[in-house]
PDB file of N, CA and C in Angstrom:
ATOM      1  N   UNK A   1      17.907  19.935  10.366  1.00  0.00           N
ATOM      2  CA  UNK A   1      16.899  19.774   9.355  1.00  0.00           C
ATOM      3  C   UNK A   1      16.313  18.373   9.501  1.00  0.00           C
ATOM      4  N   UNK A   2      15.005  17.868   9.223  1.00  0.00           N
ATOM      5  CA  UNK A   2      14.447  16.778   9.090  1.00  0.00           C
ATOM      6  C   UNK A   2      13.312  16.131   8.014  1.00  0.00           C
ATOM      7  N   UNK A   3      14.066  15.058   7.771  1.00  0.00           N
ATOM      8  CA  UNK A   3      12.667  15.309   6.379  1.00  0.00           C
ATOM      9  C   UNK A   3      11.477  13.887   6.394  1.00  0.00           C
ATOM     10  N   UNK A   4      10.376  13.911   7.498  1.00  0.00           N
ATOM     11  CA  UNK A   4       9.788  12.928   7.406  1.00  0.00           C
ATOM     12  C   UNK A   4       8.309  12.527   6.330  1.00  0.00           C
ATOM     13  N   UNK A   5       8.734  11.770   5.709  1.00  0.00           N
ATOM     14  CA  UNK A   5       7.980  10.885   4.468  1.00  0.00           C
ATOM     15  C   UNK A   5       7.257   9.253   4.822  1.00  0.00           C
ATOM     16  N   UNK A   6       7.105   9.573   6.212  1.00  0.00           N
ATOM     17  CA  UNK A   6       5.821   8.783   6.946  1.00  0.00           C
ATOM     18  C   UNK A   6       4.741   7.634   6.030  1.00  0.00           C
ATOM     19  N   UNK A   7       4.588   6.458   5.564  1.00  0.00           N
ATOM     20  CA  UNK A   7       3.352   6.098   4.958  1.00  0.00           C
ATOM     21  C   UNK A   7       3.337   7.148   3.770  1.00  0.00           C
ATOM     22  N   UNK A   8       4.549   7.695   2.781  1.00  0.00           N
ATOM     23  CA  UNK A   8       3.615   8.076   1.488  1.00  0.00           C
ATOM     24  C   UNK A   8       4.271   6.717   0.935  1.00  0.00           C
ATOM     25  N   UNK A   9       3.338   6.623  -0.171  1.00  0.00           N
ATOM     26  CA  UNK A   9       3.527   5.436  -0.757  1.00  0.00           C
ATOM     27  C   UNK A   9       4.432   5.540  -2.021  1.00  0.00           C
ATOM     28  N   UNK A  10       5.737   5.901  -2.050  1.00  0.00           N
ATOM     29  CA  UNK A  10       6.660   6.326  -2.877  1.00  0.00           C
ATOM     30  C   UNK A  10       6.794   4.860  -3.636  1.00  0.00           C
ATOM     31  N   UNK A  11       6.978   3.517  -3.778  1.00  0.00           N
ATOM     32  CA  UNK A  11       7.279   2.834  -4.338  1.00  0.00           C
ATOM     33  C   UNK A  11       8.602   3.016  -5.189  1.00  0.00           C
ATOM     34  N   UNK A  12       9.350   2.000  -5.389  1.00  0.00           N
ATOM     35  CA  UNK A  12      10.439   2.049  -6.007  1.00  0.00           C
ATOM     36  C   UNK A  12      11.944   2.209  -5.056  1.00  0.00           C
ATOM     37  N   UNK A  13      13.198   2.816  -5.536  1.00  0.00           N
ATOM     38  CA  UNK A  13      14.293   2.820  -4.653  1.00  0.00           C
ATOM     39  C   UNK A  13      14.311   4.429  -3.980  1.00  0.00           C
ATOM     40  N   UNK A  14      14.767   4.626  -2.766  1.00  0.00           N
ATOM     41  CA  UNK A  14      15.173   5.378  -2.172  1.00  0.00           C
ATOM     42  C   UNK A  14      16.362   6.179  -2.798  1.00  0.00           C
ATOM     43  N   UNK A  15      15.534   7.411  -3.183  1.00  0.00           N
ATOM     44  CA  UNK A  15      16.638   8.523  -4.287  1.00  0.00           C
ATOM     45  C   UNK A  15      17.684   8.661  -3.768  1.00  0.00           C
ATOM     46  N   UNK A  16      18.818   8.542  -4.757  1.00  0.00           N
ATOM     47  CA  UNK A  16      20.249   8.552  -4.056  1.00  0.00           C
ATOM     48  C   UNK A  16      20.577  10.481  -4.023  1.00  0.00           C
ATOM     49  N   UNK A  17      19.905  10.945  -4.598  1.00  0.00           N
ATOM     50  CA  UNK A  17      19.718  12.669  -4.174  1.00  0.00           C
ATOM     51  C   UNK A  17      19.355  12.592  -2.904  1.00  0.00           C
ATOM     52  N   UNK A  18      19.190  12.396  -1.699  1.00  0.00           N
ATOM     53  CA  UNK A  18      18.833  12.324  -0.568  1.00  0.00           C
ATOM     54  C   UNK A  18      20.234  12.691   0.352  1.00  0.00           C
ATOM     55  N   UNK A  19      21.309  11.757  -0.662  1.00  0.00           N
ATOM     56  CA  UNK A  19      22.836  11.743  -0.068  1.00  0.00           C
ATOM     57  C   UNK A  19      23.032  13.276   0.218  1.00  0.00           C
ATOM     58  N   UNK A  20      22.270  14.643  -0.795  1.00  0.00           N
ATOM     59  CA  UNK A  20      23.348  15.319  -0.957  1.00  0.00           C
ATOM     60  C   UNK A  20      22.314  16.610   0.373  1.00  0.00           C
ATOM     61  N   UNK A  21      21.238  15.900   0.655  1.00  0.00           N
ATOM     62  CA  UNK A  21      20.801  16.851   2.129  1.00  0.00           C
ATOM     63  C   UNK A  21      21.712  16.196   3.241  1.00  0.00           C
ATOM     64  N   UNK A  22      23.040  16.836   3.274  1.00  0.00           N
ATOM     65  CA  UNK A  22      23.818  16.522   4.157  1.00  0.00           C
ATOM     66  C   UNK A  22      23.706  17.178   5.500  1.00  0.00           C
ATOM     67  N   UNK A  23      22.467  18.097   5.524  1.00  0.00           N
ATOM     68  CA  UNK A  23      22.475  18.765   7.597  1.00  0.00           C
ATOM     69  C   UNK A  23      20.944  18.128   7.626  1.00  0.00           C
ATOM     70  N   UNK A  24      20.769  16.769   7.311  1.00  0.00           N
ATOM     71  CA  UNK A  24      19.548  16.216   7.677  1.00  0.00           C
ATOM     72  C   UNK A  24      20.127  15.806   9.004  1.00  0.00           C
ATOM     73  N   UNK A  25      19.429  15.972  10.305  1.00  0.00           N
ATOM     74  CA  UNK A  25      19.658  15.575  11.381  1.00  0.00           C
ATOM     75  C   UNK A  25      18.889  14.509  11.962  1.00  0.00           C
ATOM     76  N   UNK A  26      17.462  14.012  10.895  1.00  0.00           N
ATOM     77  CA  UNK A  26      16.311  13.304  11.287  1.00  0.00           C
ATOM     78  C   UNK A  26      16.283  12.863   9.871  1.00  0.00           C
ATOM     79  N   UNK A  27      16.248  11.464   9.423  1.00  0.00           N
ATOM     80  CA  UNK A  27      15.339  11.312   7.712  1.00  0.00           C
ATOM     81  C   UNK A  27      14.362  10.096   8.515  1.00  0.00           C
ATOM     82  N   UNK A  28      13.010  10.145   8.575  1.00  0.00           N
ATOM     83  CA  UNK A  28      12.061   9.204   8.241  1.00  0.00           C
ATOM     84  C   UNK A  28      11.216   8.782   7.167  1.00  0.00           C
ATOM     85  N   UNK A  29      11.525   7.912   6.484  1.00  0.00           N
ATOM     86  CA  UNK A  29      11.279   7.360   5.399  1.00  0.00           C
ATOM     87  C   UNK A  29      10.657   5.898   5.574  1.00  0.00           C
ATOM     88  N   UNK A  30       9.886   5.551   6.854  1.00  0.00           N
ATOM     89  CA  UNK A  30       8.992   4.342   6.662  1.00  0.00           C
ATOM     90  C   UNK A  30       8.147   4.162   6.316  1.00  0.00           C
ATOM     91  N   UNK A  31       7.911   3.015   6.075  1.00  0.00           N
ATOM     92  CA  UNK A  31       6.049   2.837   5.532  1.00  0.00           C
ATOM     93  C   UNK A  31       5.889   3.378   4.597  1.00  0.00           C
ATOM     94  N   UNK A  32       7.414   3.418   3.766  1.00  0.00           N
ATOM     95  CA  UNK A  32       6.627   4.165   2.200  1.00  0.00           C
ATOM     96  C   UNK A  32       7.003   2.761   0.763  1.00  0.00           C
ATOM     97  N   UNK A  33       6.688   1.497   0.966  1.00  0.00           N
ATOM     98  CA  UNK A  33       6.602   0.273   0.005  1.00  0.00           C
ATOM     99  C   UNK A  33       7.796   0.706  -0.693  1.00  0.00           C
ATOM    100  N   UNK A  34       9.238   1.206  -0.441  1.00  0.00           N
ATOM    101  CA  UNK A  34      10.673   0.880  -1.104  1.00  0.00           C
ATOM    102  C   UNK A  34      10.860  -0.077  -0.918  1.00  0.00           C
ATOM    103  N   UNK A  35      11.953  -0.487  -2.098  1.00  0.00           N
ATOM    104  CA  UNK A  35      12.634  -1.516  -2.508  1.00  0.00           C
ATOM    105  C   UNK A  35      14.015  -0.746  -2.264  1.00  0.00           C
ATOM    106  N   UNK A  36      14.265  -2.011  -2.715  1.00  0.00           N
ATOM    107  CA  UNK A  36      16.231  -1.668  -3.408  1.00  0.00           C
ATOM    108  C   UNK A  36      16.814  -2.146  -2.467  1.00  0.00           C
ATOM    109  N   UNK A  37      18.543  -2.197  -2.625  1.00  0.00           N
ATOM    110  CA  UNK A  37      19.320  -1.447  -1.650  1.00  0.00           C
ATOM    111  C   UNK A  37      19.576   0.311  -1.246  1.00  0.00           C
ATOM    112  N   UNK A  38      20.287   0.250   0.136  1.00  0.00           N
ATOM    113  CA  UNK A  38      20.467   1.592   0.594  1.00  0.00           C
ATOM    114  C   UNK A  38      21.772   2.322  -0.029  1.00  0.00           C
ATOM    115  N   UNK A  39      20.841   3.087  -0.801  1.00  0.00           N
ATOM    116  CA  UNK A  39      22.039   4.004  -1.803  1.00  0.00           C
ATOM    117  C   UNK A  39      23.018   4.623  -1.149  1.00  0.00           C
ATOM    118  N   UNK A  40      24.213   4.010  -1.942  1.00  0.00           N
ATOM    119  CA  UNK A  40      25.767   4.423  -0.891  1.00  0.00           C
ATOM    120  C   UNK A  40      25.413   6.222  -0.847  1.00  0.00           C
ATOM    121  N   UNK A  41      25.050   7.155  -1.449  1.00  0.00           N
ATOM    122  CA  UNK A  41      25.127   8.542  -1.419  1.00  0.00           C
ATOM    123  C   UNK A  41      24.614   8.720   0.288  1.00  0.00           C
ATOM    124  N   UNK A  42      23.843   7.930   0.864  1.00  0.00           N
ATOM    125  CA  UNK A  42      23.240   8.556   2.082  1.00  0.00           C
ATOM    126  C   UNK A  42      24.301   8.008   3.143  1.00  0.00           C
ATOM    127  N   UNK A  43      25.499   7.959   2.972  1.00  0.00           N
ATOM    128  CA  UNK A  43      26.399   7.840   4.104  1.00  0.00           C
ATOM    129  C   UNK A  43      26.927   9.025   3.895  1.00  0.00           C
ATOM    130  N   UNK A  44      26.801   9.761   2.878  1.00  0.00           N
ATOM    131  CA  UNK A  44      27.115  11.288   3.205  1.00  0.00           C
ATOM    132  C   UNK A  44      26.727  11.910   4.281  1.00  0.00           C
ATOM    133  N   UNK A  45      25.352  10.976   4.979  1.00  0.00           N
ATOM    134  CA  UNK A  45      24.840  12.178   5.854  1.00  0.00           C
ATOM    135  C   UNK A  45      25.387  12.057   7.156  1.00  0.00           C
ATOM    136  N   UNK A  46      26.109  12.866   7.489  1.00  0.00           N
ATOM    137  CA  UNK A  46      27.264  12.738   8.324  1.00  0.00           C
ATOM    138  C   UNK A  46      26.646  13.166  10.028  1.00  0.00           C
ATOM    139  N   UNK A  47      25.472  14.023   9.708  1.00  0.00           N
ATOM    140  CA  UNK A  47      24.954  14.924  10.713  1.00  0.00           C
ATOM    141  C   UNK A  47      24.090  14.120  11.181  1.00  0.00           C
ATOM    142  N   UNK A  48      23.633  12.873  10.351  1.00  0.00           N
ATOM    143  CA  UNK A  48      22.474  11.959  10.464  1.00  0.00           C
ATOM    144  C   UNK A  48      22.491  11.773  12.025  1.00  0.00           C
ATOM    145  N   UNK A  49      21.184  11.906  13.089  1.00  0.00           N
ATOM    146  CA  UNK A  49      21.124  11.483  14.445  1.00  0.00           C
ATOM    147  C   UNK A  49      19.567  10.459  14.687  1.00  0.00           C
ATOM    148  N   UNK A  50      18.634  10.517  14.124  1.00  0.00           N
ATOM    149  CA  UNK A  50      17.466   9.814  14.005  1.00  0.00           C
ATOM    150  C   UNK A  50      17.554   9.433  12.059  1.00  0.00           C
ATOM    151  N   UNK A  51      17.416   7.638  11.946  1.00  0.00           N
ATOM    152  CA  UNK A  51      17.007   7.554  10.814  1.00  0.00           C
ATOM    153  C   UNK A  51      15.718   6.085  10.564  1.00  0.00           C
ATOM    154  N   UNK A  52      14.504   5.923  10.155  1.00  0.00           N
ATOM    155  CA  UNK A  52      14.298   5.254  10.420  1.00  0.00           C
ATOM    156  C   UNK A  52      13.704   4.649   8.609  1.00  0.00           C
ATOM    157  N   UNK A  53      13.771   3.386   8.665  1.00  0.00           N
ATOM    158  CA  UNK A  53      14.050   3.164   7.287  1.00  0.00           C
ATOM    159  C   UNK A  53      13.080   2.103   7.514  1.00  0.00           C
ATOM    160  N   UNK A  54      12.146   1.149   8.489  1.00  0.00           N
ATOM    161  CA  UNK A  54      11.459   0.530   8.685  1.00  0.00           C
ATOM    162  C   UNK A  54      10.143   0.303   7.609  1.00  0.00           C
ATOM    163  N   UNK A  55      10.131  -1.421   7.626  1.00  0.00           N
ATOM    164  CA  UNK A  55       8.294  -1.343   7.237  1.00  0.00           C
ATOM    165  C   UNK A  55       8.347  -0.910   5.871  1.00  0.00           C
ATOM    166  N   UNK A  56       9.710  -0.842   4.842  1.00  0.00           N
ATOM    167  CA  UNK A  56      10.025  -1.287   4.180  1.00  0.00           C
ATOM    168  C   UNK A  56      10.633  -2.273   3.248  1.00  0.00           C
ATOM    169  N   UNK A  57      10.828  -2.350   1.872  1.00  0.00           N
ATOM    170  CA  UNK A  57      11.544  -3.929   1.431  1.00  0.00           C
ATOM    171  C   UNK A  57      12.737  -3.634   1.349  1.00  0.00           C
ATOM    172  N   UNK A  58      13.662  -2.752   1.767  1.00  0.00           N
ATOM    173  CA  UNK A  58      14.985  -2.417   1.308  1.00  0.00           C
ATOM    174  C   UNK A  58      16.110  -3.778   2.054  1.00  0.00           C
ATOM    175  N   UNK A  59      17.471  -3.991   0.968  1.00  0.00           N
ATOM    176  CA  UNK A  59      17.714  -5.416   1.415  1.00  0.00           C
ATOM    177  C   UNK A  59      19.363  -4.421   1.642  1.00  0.00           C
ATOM    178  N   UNK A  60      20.277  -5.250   2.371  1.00  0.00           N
ATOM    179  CA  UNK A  60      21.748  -4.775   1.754  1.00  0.00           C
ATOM    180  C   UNK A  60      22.069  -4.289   3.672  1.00  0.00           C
ATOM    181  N   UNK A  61      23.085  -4.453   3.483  1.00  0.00           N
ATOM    182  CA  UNK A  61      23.975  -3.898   5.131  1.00  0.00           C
ATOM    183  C   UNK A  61      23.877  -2.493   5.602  1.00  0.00           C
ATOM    184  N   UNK A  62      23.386  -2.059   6.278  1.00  0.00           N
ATOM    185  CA  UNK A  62      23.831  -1.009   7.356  1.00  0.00           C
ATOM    186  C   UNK A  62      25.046  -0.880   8.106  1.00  0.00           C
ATOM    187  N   UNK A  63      25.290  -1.405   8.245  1.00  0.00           N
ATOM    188  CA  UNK A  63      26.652  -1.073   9.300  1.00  0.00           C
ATOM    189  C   UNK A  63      27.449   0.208   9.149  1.00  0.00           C
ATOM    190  N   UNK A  64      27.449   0.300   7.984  1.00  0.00           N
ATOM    191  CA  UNK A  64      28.344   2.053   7.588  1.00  0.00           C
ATOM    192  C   UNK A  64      27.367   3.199   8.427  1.00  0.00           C
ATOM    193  N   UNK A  65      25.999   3.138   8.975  1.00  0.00           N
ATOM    194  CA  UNK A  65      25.562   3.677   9.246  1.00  0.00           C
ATOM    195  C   UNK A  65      26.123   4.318  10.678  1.00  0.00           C
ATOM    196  N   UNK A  66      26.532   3.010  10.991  1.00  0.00           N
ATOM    197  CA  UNK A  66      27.184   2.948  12.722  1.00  0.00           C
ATOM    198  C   UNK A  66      28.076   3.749  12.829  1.00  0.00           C
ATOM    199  N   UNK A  67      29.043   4.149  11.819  1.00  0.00           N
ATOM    200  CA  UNK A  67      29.856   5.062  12.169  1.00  0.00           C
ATOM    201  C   UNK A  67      29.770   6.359  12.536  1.00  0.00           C
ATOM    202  N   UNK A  68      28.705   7.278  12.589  1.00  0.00           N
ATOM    203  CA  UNK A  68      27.962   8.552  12.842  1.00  0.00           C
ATOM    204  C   UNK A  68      27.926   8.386  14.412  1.00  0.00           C
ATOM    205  N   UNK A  69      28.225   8.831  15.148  1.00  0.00           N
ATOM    206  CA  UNK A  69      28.202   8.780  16.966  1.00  0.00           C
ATOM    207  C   UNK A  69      26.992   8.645  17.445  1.00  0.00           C
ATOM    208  N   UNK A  70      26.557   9.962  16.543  1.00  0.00           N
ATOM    209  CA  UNK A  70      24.533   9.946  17.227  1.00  0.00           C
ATOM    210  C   UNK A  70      23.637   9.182  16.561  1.00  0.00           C
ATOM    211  N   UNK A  71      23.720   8.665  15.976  1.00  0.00           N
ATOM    212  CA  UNK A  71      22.564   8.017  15.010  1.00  0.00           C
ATOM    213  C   UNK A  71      21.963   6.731  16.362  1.00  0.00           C
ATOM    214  N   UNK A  72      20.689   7.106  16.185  1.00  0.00           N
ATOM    215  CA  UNK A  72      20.076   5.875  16.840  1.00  0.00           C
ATOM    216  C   UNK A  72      19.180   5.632  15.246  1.00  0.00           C
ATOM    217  N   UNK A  73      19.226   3.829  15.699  1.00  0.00           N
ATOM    218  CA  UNK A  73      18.104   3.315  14.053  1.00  0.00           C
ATOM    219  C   UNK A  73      17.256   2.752  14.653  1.00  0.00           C
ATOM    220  N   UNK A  74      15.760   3.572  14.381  1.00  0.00           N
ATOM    221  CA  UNK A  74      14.449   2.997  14.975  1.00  0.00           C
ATOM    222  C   UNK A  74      13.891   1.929  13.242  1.00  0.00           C
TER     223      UNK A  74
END
């Protein structure tokens, strides 16, 4: 499954309901003016293999991300 949200201009934090599309295999979510930190729910996504979170204001560590084998972070 993949859910790309390209340039919409969502403003605000990245819904922690996102955690619970756990056979996302792709989430692109750049270029949409978020804030926040990266809501612990999206290390649920276990299947995660493309995620790109760019060209946003989001602040806070990734590294938990690294643990998924396939994930490349554009």
């Amino acid at each position: 499954m993949e859910l790309y949200l390209y340039r919409v201009n969502a403003t605000g934090r990245i819904p922690e309901s996102f955690g619970h599309l756990t056979s996302l295999h792709t989430l692109r979510i750049d270029s949409c003016n978020l804030s926040g930190s990266i809501p612990k729910p999206l290390w649920n996504l276990t299947n995660i293999e493309e995620l790109n979170l760019g060209d946003n204001h989001l602040e806070g560590p990734i590294s938990d991300f690294f643990r998924f084998g396939k994930l490349s972070l554009e």
